[in-house]
C-alpha atoms as a PDB file:
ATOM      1  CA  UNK A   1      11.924  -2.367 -46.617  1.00  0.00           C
ATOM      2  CA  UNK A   2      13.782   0.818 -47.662  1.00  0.00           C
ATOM      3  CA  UNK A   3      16.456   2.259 -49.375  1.00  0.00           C
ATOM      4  CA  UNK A   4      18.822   5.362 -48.364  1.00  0.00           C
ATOM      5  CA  UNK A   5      21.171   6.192 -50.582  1.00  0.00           C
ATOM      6  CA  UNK A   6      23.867   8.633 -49.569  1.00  0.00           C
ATOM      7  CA  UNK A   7      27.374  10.147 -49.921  1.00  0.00           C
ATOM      8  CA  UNK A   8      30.329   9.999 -47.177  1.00  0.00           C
ATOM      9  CA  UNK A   9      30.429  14.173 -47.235  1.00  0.00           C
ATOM     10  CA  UNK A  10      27.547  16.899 -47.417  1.00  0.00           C
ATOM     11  CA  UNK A  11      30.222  20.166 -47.335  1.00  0.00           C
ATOM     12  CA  UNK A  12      31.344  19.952 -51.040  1.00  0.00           C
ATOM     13  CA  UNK A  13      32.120  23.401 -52.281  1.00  0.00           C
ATOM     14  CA  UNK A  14      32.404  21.653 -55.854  1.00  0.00           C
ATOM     15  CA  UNK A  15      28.842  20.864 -55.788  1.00  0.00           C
ATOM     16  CA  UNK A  16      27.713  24.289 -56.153  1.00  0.00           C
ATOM     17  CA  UNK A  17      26.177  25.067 -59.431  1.00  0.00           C
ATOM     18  CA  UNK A  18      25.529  21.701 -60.344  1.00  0.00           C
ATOM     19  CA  UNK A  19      24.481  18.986 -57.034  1.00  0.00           C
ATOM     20  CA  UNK A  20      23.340  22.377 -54.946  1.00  0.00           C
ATOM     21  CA  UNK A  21      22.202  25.378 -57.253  1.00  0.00           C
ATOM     22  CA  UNK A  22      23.910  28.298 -57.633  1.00  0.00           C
ATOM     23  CA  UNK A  23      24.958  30.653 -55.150  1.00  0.00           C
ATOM     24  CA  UNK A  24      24.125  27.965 -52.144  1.00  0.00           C
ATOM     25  CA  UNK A  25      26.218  28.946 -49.328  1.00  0.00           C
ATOM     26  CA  UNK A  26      27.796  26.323 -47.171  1.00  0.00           C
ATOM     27  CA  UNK A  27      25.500  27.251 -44.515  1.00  0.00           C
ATOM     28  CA  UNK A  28      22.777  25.660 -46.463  1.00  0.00           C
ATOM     29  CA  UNK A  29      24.806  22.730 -47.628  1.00  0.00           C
ATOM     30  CA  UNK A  30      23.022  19.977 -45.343  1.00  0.00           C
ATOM     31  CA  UNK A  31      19.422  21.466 -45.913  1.00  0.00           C
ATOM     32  CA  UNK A  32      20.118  21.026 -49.927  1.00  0.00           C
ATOM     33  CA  UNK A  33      21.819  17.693 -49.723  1.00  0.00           C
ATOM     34  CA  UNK A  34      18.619  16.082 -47.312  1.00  0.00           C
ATOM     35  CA  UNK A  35      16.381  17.741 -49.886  1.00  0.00           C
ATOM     36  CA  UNK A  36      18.127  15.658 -52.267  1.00  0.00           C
ATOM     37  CA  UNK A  37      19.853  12.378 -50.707  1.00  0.00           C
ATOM     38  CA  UNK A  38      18.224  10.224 -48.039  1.00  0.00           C
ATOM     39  CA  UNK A  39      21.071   9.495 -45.809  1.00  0.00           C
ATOM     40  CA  UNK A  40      24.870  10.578 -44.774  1.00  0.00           C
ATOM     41  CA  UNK A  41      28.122   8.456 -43.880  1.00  0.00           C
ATOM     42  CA  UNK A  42      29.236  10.248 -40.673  1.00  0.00           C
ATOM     43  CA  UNK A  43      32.742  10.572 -41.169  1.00  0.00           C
ATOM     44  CA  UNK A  44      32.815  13.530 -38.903  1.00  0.00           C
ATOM     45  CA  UNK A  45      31.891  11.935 -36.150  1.00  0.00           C
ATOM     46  CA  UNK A  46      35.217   9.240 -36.580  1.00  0.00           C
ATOM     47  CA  UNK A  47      37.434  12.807 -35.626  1.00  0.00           C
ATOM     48  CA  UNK A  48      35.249  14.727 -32.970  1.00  0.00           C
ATOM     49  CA  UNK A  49      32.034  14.075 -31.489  1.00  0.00           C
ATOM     50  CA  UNK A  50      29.860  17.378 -31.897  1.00  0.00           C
ATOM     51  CA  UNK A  51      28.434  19.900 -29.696  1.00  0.00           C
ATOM     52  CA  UNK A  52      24.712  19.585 -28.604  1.00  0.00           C
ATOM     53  CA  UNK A  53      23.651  22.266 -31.008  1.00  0.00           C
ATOM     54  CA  UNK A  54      25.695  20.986 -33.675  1.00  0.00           C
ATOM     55  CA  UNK A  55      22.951  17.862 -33.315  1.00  0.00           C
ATOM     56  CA  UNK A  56      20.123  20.561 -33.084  1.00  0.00           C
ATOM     57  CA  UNK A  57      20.823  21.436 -36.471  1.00  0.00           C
ATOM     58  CA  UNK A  58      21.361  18.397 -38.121  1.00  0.00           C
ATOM     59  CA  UNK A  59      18.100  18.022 -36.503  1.00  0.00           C
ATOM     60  CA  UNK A  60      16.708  21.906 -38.161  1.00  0.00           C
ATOM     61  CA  UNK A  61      18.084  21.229 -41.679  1.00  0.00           C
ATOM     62  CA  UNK A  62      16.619  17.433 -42.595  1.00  0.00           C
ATOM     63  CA  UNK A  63      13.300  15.852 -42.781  1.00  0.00           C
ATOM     64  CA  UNK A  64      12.513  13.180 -40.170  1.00  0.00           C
ATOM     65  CA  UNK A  65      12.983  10.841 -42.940  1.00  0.00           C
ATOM     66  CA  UNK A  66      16.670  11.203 -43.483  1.00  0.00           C
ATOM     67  CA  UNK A  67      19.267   9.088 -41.866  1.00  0.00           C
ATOM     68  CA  UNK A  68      22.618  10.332 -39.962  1.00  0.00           C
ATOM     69  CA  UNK A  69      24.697   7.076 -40.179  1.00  0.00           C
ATOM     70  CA  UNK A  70      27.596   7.962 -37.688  1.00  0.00           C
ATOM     71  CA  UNK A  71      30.719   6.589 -37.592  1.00  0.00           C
ATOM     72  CA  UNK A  72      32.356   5.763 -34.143  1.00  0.00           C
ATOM     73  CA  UNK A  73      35.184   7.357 -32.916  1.00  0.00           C
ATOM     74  CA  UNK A  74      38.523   6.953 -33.579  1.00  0.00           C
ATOM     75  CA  UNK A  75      39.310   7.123 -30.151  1.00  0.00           C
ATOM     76  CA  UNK A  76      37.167   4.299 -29.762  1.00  0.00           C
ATOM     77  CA  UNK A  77      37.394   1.881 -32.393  1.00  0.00           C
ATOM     78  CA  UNK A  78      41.944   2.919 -33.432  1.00  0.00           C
ATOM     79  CA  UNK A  79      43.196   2.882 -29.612  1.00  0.00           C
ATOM     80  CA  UNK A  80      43.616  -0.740 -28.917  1.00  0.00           C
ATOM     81  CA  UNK A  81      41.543  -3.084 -27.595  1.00  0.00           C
ATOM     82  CA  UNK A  82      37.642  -2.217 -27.960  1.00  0.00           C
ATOM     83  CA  UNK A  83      36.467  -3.614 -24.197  1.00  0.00           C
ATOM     84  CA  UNK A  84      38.515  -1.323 -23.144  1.00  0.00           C
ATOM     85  CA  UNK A  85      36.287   1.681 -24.556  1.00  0.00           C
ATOM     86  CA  UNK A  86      32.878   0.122 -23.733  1.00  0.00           C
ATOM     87  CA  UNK A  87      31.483   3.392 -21.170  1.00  0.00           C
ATOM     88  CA  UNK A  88      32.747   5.416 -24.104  1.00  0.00           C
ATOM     89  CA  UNK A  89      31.005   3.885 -26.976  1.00  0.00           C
ATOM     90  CA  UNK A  90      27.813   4.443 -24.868  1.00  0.00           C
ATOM     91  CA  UNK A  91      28.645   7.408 -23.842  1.00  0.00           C
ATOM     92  CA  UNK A  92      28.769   8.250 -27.662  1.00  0.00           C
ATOM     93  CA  UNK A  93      25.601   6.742 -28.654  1.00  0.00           C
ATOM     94  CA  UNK A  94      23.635   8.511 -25.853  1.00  0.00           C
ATOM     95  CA  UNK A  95      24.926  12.237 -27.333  1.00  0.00           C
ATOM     96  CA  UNK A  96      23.172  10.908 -30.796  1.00  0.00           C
ATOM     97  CA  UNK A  97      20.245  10.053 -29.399  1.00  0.00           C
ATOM     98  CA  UNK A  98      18.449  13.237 -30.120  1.00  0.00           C
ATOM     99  CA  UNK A  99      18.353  12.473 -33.570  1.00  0.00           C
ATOM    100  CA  UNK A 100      15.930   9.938 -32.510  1.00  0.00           C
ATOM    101  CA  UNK A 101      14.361   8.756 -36.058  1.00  0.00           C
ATOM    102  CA  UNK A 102      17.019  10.292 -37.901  1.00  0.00           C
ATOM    103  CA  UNK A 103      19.645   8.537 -36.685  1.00  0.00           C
ATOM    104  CA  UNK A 104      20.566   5.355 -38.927  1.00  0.00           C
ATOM    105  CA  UNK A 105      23.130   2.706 -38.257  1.00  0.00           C
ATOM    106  CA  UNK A 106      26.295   3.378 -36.668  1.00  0.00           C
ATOM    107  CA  UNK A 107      29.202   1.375 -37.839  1.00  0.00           C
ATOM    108  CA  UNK A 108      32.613   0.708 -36.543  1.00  0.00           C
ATOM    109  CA  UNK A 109      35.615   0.694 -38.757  1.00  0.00           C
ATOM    110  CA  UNK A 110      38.313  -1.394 -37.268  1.00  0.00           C
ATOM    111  CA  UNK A 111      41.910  -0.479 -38.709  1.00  0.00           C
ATOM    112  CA  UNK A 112      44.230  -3.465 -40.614  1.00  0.00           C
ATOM    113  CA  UNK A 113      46.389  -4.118 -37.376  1.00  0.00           C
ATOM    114  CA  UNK A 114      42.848  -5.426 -35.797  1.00  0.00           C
ATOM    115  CA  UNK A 115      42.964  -9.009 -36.536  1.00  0.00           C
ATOM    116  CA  UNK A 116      40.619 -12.618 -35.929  1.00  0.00           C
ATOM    117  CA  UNK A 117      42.745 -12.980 -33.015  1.00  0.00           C
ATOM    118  CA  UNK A 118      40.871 -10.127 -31.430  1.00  0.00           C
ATOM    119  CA  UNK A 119      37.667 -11.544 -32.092  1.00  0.00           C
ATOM    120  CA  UNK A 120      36.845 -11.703 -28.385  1.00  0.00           C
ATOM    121  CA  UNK A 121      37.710  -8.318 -27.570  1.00  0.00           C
ATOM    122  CA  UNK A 122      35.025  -7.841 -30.517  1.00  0.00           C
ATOM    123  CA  UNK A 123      32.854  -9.924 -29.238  1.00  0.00           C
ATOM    124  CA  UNK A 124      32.799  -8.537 -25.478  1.00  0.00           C
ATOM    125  CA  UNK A 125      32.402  -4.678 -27.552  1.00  0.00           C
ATOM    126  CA  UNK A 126      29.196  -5.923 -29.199  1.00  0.00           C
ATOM    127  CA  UNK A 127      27.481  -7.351 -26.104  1.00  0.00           C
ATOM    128  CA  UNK A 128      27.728  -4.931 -24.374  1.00  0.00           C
ATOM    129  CA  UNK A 129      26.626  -2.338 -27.525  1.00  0.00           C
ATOM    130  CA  UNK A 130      23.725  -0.729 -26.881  1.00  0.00           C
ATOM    131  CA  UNK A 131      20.986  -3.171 -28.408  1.00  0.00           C
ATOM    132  CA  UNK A 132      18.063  -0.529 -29.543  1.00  0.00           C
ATOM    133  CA  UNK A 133      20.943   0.628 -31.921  1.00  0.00           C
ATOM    134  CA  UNK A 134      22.123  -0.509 -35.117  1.00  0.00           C
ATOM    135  CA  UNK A 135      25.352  -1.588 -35.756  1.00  0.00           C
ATOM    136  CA  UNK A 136      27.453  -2.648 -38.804  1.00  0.00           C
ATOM    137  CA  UNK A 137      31.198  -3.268 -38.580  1.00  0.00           C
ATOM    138  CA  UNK A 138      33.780  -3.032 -41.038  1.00  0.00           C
ATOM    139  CA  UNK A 139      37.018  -5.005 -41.171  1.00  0.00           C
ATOM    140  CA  UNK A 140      39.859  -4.422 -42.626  1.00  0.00           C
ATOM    141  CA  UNK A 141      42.530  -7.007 -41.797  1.00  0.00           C
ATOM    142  CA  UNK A 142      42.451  -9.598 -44.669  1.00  0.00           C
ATOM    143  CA  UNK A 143      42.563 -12.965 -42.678  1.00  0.00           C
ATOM    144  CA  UNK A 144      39.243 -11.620 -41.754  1.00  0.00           C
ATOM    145  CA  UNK A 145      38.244 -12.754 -44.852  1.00  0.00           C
ATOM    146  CA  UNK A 146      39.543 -16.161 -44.932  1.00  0.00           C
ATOM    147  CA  UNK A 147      36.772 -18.404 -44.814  1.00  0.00           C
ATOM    148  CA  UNK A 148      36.805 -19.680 -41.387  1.00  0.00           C
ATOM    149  CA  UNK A 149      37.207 -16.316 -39.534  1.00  0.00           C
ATOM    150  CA  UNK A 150      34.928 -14.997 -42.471  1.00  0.00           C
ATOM    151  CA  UNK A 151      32.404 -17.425 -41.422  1.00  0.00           C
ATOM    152  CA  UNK A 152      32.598 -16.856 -37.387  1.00  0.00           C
ATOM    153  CA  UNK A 153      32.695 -13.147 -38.255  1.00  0.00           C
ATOM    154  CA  UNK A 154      29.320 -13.738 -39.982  1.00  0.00           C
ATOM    155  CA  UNK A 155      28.267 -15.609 -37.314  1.00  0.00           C
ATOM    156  CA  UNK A 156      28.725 -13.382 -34.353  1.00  0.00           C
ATOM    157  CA  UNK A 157      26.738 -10.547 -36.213  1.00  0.00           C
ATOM    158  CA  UNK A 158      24.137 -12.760 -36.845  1.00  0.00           C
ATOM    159  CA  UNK A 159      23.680 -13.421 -33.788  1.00  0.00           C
ATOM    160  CA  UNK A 160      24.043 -10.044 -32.169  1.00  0.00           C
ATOM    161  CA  UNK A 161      21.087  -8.354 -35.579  1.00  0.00           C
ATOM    162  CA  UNK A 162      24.347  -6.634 -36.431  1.00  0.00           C
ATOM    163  CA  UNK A 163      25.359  -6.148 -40.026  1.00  0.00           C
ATOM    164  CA  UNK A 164      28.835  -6.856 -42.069  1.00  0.00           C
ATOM    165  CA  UNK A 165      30.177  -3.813 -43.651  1.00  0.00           C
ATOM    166  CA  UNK A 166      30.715  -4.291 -47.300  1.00  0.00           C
ATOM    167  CA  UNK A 167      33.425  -1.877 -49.017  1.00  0.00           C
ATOM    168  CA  UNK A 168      33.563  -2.273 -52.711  1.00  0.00           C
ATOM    169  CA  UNK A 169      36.909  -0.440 -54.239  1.00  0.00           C
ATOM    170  CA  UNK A 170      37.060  -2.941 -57.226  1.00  0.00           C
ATOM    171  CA  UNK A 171      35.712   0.302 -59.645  1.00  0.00           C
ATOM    172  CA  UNK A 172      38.769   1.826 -58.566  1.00  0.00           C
ATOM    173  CA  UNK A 173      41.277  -0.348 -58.688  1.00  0.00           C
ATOM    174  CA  UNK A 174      40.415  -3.033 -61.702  1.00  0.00           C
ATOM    175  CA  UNK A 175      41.548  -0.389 -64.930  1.00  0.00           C
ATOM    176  CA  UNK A 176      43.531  -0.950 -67.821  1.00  0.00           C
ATOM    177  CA  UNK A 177      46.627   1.223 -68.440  1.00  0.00           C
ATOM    178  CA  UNK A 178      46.423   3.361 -65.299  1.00  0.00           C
ATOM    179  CA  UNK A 179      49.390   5.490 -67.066  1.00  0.00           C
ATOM    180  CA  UNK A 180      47.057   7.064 -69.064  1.00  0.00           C
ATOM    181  CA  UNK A 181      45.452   9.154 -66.423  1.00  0.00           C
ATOM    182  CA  UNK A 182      48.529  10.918 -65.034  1.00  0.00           C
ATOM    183  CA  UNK A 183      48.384  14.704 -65.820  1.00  0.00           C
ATOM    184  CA  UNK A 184      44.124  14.366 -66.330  1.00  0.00           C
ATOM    185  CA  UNK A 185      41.853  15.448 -64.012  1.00  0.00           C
ATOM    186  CA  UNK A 186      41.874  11.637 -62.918  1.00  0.00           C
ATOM    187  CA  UNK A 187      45.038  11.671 -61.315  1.00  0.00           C
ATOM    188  CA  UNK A 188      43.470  11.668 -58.062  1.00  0.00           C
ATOM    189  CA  UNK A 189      42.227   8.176 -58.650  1.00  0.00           C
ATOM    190  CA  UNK A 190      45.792   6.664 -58.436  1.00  0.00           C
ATOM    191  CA  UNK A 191      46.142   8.314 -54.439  1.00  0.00           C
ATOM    192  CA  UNK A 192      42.562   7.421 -53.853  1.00  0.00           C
ATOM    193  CA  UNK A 193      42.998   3.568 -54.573  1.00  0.00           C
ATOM    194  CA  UNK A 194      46.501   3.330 -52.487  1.00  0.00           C
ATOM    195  CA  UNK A 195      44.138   5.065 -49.510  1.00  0.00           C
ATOM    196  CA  UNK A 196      41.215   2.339 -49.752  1.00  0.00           C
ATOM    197  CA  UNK A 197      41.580  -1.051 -48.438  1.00  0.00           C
ATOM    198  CA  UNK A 198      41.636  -3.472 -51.008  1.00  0.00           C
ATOM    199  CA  UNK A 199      39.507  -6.691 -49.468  1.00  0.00           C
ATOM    200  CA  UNK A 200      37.786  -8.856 -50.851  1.00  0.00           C
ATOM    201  CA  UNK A 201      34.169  -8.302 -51.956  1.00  0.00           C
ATOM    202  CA  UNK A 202      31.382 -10.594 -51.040  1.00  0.00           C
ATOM    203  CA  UNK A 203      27.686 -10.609 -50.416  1.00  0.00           C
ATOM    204  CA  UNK A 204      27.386 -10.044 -46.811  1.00  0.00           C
ATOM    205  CA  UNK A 205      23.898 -10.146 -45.078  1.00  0.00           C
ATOM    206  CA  UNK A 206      24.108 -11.093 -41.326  1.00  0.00           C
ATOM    207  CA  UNK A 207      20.569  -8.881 -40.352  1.00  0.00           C
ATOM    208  CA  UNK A 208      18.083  -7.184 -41.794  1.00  0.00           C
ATOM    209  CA  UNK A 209      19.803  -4.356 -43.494  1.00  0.00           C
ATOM    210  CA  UNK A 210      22.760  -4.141 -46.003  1.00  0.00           C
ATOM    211  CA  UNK A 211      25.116  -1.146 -45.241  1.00  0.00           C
ATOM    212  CA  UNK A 212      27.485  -0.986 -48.835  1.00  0.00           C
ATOM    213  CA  UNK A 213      30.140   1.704 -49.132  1.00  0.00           C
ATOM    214  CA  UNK A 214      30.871   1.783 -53.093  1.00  0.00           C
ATOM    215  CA  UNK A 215      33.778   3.351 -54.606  1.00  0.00           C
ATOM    216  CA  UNK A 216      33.030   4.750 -57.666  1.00  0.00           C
ATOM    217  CA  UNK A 217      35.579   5.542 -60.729  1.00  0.00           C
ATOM    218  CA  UNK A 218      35.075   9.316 -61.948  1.00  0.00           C
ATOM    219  CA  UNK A 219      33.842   7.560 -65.164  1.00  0.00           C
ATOM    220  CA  UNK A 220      30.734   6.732 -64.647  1.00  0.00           C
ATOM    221  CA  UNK A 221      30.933   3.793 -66.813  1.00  0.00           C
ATOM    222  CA  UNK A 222      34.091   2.232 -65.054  1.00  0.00           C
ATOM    223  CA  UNK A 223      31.614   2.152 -62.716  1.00  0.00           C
ATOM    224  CA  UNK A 224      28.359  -0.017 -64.590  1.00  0.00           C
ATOM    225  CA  UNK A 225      29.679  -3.710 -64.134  1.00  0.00           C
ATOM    226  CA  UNK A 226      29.593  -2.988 -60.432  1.00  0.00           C
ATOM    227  CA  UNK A 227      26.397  -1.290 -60.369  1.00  0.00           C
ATOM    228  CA  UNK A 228      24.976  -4.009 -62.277  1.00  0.00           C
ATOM    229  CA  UNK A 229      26.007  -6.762 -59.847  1.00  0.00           C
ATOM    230  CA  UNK A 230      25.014  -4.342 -56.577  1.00  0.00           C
ATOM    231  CA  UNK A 231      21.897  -3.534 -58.282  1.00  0.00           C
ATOM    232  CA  UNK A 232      20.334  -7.530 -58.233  1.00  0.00           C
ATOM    233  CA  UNK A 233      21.915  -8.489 -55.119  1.00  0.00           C
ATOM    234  CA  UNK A 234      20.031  -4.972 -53.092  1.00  0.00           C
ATOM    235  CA  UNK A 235      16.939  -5.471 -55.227  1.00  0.00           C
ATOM    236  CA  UNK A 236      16.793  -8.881 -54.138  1.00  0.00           C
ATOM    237  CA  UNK A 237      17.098  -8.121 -50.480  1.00  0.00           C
ATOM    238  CA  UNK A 238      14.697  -4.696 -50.817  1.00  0.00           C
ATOM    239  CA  UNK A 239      12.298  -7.187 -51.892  1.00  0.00           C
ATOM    240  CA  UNK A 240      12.716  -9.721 -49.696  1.00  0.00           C
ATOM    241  CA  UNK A 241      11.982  -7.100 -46.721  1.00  0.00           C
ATOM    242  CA  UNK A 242      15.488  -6.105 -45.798  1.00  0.00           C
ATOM    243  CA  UNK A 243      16.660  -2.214 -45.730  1.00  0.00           C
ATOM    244  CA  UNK A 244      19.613  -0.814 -47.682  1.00  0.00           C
ATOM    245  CA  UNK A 245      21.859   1.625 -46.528  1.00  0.00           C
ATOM    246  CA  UNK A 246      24.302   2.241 -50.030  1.00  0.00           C
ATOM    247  CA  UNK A 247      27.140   5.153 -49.711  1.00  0.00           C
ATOM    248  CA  UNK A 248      28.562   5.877 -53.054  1.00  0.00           C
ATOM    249  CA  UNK A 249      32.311   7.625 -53.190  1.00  0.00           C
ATOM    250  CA  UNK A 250      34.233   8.740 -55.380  1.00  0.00           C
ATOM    251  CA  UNK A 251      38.039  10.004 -55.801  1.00  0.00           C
ATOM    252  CA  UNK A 252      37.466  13.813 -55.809  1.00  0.00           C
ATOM    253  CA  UNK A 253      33.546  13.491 -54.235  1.00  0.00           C
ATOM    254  CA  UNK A 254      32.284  15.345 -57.243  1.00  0.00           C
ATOM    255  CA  UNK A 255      30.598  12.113 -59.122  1.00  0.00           C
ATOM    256  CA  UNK A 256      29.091  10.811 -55.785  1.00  0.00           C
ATOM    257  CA  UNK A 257      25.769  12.492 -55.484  1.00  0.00           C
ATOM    258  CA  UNK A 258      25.259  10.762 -59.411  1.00  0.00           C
ATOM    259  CA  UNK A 259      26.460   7.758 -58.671  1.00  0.00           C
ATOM    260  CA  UNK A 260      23.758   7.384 -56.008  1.00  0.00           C
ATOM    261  CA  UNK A 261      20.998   8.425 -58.125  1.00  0.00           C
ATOM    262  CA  UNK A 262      21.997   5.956 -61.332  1.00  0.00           C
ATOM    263  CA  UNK A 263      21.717   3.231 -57.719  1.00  0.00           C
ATOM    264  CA  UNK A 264      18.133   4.598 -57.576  1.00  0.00           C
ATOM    265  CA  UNK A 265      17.302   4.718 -61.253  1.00  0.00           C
ATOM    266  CA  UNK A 266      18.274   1.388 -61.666  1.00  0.00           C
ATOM    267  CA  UNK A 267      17.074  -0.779 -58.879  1.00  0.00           C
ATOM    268  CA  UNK A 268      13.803   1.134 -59.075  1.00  0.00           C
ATOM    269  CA  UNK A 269      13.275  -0.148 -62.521  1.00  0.00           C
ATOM    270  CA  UNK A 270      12.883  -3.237 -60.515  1.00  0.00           C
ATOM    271  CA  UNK A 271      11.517  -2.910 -57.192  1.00  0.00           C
ATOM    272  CA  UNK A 272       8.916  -0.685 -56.175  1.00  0.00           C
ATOM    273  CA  UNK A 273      10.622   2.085 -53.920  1.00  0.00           C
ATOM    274  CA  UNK A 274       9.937   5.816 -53.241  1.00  0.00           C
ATOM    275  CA  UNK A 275      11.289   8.401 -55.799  1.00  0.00           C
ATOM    276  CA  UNK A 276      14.618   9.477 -54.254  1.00  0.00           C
ATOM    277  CA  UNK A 277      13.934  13.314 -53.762  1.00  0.00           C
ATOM    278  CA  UNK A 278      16.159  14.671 -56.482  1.00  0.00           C
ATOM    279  CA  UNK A 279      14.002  13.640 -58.750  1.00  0.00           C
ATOM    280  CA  UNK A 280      11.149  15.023 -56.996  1.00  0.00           C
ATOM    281  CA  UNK A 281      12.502  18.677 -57.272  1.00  0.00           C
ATOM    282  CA  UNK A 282      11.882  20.930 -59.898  1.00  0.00           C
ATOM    283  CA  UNK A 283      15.289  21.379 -61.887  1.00  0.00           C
ATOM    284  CA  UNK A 284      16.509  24.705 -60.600  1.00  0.00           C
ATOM    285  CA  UNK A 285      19.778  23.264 -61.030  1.00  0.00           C
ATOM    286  CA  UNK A 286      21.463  22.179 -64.018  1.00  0.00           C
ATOM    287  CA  UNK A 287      22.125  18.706 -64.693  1.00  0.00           C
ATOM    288  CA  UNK A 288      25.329  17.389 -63.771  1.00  0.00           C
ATOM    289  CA  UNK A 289      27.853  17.724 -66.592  1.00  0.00           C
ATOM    290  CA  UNK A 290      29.950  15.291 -67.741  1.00  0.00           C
ATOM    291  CA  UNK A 291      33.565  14.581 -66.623  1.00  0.00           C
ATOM    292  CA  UNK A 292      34.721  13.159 -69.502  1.00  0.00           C
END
């Protein structure tokens, strides 16, 4: 079992002087976030599919440890039916292969107009996924979470060792008196949560890994009865053999890289896991400040 914990971005100017130390130029961005984080949501890869040497120094810049969890296209996955895009798909996965051990789960993120209806299309898609290559797929369309397509969706990953993408915006969207953050620094939040999909949340576990995108409130504690809940349920499966792949968000992407390592602090107060490598390093960077 293992845990990555990760952020959807690495090129963060805003990190600078606090996440990255001082004076780190965006050159050195990925090399500082690997030495840090164990993992990356791809989100690049959703808009373009890079360059050889692009890969080459994804390749230069991490440890063999870290995971490059890639998104698949939009061309693929936004552009109608998904059989239709099969020779593509592998076409895609056979540019990442260089990564080799670095390369994590992919995952597909079908848009809301992709309904149940569809499920065969999905179905023919994943069979014909390449199977040395793990998958986790995120929908977005909310009779997908009725419980009888929520059930055959469950059911068809199951069967394929394919995993359920969870997306958790509830930290974003459950506040009291969201009037009182116009004209903060906060105001962000209120575009951020019309931009996420709000779907249901539940405990999804269809293979042996978890793959969790969490949306995080630039408060941290907003953020704790969430945590809390996330924290038993990945313990439980860390322990129980499973990997965890968690990708913590946040409005502006500052608060990210901390949500990620209060993850960390807590489950490992539980579990027995490696020390996430930001704790490892010697502080040459201050601590985070406080947004509040």
């Amino acid at each position: 079992m293992a845990l990555f914990l990760g952020c959807p971005v690495w090129s963060f100017k805003g990190w600078v002087g606090n996440f990255y130390p001082k004076g780190t130029k965006s050159a050195d961005f990925l090399r500082e976030y690997a030495r840090r984080l164990t993992t990356i949501e791809g989100n690049t890869t959703f808009y373009a599919v890079p360059a050889l040497k692009t890969i080459q120094s994804w390749i230069d810049q991490t440890p063999d440890s870290f995971r490059f969890c890639l998104k698949i296209p939009k061309a693929i996955s936004h552009n109608g039916k998904l059989a239709d895009y099969v020779e593509r798909a592998r076409g895609f996965v056979d540019t990442m292969r260089p990564l080799a051990s670095r390369l994590g789960p992919m995952f597909l993120q079908l848009p809301p107009s992709y309904s149940p209806k569809l499920m065969p299309d999905l179905a023919t898609f994943l069979d014909a996924f390449p199977q040395d290559i793990r998958l986790g797929v995120e929908v977005r369309h909310l009779d997908w979470f009725d419980e009888q397509h929520r059930s055959a969706l469950n059911q068809l990953l199951a069967e394929r060792n394919m995993a359920r993408v969870v997306i958790d915006t509830r930290p974003i969207r459950n506040l009291s008196g969201d009037e009182s953050i116009r004209g903060s620094a906060y105001e962000s939040l209120l575009e951020a949560r019309e931009r996420k999909p709000n779907v249901p949340v539940f405990e999804e576990q269809t293979t042996d890994f978890t793959f969790l995108r969490f949306i995080g409130h630039p408060e941290m504690e907003q953020n704790q009865p969430y945590m809390k809940e996330w924290v038993r349920r990945i313990s439980d499966q860390l322990s129980a053999g499973s990997d965890a792949f968690v990708f913590c968000h946040s409005p502006d992407n500052y608060l990210a890289p901390e949500i990620c390592r209060e993850f960390h602090h807590r489950i490992a107060a539980g579990v027995t896991i490696p020390p996430l490598p930001w704790d490892e390093i010697k502080p040459d960077v201050p601590e985070q400040p406080s947004l509040f």
